[in-house]
C-alpha atoms as a PDB file:
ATOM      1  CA  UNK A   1     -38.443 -27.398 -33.036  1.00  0.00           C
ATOM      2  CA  UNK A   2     -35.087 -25.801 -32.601  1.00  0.00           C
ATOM      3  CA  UNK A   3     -31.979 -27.259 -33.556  1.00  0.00           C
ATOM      4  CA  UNK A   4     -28.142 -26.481 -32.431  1.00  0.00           C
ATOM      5  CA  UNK A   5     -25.716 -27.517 -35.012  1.00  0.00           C
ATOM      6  CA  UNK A   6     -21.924 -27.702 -34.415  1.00  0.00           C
ATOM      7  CA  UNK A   7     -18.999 -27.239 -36.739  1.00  0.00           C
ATOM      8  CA  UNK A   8     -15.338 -27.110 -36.316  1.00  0.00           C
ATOM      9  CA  UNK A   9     -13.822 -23.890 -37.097  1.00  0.00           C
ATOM     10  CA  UNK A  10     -10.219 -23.880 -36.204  1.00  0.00           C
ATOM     11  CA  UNK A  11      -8.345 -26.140 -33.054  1.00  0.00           C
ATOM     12  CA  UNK A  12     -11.283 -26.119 -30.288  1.00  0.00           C
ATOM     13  CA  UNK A  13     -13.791 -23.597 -31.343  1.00  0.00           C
ATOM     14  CA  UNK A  14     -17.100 -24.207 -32.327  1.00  0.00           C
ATOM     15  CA  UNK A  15     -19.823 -21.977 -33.835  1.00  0.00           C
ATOM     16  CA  UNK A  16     -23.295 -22.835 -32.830  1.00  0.00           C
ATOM     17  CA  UNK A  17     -25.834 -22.696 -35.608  1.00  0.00           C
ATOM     18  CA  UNK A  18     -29.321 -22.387 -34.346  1.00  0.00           C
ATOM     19  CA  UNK A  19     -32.032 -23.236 -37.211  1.00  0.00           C
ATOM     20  CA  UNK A  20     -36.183 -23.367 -36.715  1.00  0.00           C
ATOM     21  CA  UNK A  21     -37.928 -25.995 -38.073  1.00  0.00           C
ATOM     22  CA  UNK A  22     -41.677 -26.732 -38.211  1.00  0.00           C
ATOM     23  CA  UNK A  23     -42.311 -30.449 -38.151  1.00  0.00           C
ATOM     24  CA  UNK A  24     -45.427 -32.617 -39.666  1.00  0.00           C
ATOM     25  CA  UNK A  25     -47.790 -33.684 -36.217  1.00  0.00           C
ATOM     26  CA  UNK A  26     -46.038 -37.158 -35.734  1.00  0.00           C
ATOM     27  CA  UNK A  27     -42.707 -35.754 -35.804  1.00  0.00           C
ATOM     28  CA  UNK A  28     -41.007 -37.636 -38.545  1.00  0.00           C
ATOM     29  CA  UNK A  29     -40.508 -34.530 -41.803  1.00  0.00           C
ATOM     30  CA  UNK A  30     -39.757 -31.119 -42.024  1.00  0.00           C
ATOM     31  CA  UNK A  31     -42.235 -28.520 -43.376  1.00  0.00           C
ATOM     32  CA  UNK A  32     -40.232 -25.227 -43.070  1.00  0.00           C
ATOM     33  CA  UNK A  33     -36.997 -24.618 -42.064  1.00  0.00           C
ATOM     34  CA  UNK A  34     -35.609 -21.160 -40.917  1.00  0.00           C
ATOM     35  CA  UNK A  35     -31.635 -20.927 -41.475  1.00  0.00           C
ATOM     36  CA  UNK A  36     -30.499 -17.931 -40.953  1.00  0.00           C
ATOM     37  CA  UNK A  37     -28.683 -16.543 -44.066  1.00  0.00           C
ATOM     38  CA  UNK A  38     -26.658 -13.243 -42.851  1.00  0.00           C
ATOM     39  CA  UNK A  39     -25.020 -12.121 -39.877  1.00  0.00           C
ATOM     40  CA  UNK A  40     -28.122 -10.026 -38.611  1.00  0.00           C
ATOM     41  CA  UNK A  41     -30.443 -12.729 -38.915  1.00  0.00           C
ATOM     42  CA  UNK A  42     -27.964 -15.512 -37.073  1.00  0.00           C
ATOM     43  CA  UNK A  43     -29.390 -16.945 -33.471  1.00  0.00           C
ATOM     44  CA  UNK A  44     -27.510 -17.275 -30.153  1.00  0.00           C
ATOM     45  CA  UNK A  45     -29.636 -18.731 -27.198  1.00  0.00           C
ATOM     46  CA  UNK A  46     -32.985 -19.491 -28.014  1.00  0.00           C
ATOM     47  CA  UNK A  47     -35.666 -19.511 -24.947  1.00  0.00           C
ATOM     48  CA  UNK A  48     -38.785 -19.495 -26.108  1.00  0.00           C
ATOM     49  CA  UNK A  49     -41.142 -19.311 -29.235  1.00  0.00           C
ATOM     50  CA  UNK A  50     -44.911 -18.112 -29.752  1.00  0.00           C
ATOM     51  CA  UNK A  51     -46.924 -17.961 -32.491  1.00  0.00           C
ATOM     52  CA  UNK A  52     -50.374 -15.926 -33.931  1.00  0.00           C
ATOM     53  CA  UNK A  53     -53.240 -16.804 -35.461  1.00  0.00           C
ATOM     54  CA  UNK A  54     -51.080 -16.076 -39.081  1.00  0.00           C
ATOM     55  CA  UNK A  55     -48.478 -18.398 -37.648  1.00  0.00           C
ATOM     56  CA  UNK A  56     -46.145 -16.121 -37.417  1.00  0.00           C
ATOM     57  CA  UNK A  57     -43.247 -17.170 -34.839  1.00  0.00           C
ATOM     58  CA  UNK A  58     -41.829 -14.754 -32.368  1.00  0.00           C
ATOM     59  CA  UNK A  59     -38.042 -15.657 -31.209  1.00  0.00           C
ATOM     60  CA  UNK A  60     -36.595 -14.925 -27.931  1.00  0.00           C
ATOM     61  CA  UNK A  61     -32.939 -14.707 -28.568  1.00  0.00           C
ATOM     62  CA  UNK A  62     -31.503 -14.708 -25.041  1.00  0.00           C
ATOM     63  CA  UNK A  63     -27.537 -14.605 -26.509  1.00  0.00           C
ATOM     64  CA  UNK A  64     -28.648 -11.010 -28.362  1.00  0.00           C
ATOM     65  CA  UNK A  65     -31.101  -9.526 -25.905  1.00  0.00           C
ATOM     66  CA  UNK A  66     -33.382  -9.320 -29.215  1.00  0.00           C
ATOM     67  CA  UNK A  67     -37.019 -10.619 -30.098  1.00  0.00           C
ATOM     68  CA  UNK A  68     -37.205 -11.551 -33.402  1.00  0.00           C
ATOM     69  CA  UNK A  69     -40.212 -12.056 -35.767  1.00  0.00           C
ATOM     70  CA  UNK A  70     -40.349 -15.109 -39.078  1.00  0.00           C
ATOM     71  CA  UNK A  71     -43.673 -14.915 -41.002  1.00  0.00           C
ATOM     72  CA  UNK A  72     -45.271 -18.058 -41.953  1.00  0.00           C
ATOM     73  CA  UNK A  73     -43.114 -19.830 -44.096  1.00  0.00           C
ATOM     74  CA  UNK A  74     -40.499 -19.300 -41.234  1.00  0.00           C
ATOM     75  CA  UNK A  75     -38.423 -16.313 -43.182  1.00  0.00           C
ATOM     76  CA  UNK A  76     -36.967 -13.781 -41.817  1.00  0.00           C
ATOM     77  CA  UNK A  77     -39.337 -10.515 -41.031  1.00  0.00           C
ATOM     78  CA  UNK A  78     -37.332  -8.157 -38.681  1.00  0.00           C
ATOM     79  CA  UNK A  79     -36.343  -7.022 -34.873  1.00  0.00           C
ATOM     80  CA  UNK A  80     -39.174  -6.340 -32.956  1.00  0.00           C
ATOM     81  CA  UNK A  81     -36.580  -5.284 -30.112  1.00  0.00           C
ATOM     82  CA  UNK A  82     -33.603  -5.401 -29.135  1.00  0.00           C
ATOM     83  CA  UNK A  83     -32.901  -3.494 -25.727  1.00  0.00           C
ATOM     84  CA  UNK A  84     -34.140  -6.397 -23.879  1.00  0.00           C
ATOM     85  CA  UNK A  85     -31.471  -8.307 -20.934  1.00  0.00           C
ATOM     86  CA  UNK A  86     -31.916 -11.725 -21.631  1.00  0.00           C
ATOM     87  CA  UNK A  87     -35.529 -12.349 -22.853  1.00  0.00           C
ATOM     88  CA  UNK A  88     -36.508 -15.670 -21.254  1.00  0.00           C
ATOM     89  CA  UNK A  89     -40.192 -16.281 -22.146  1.00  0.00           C
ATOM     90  CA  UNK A  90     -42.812 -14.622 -24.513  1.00  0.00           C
ATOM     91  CA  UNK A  91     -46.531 -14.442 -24.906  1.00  0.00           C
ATOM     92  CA  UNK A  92     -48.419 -13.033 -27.685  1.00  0.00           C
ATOM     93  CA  UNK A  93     -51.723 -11.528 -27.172  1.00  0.00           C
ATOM     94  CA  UNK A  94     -53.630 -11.505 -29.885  1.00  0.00           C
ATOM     95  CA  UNK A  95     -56.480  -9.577 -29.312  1.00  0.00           C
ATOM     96  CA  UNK A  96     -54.370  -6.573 -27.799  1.00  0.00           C
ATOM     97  CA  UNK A  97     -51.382  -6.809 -30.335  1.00  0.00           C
ATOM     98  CA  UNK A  98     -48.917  -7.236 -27.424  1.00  0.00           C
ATOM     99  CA  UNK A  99     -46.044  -8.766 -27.220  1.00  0.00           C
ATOM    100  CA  UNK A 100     -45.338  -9.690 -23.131  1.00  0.00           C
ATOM    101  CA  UNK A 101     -41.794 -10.532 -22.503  1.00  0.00           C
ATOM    102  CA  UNK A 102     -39.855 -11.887 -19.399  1.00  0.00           C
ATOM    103  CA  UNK A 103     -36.657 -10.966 -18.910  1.00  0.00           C
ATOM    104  CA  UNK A 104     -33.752 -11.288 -16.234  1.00  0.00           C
ATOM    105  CA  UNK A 105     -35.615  -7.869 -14.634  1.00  0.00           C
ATOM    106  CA  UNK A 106     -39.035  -7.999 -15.040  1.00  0.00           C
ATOM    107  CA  UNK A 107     -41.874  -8.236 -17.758  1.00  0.00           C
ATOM    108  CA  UNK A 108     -42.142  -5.606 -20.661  1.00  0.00           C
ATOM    109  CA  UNK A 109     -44.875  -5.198 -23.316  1.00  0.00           C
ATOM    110  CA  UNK A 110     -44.616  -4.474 -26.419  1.00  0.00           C
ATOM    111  CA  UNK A 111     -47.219  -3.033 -28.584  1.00  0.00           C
ATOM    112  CA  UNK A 112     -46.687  -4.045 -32.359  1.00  0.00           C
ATOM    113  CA  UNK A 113     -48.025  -2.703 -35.047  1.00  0.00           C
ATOM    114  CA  UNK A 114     -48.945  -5.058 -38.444  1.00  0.00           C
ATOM    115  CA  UNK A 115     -46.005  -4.407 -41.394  1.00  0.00           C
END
């Protein structure tokens, strides 16, 4: 689940706090939470989210033209790239170690290696 909080900064304008939360099956606690807790690790527009078989999650952050990587306990791990234009969906295949991303020009992949 992905949640957009808003707070007043000064007069009219907003800052838009994105935070990733894993939830129990029927919905009703939170297990893990991702906040972000620096300027590098803050979220802009969030279009999709995949996962591996170590439930890692992989982040496409449209707003930064970025995929991003949280381990299990949803905490920050690093960049996995950041060249992309708008990355709009992602798919992780496992048995390959790619990364397939759609973007506002086409699909890329991304071979990762395991850190």
């Amino acid at each position: 689940m992905v949640e957009e909080k808003k707070s007043e900064l000064s007069g009219r304008k907003k800052l838009r706090n994105f935070v990733i939360s894993e939830l129990t099956g029927d919905g009703q606690m939170v297990i893990r939470r991702f906040f972000p807790s620096n300027e590098t690790q803050e979220l802009n527009t969030l279009r999709s989210l995949s996962l591996d078989s170590d439930d890692r999650v992989f982040v496409a952050d449209s707003g930064y033209g970025r995929v991003i990587l949280l381990d299990s306990d949803l905490q920050w791990n690093r960049i996995l790239c950041s060249t992309i234009q708008g990355p709009k969906r992602l798919c992780y295949d496992e048995e390959k170690k790619q990364m397939i991303v759609a973007d506002n020009y086409g699909v890329s992949v991304y071979t990762l290696s395991r850190k």
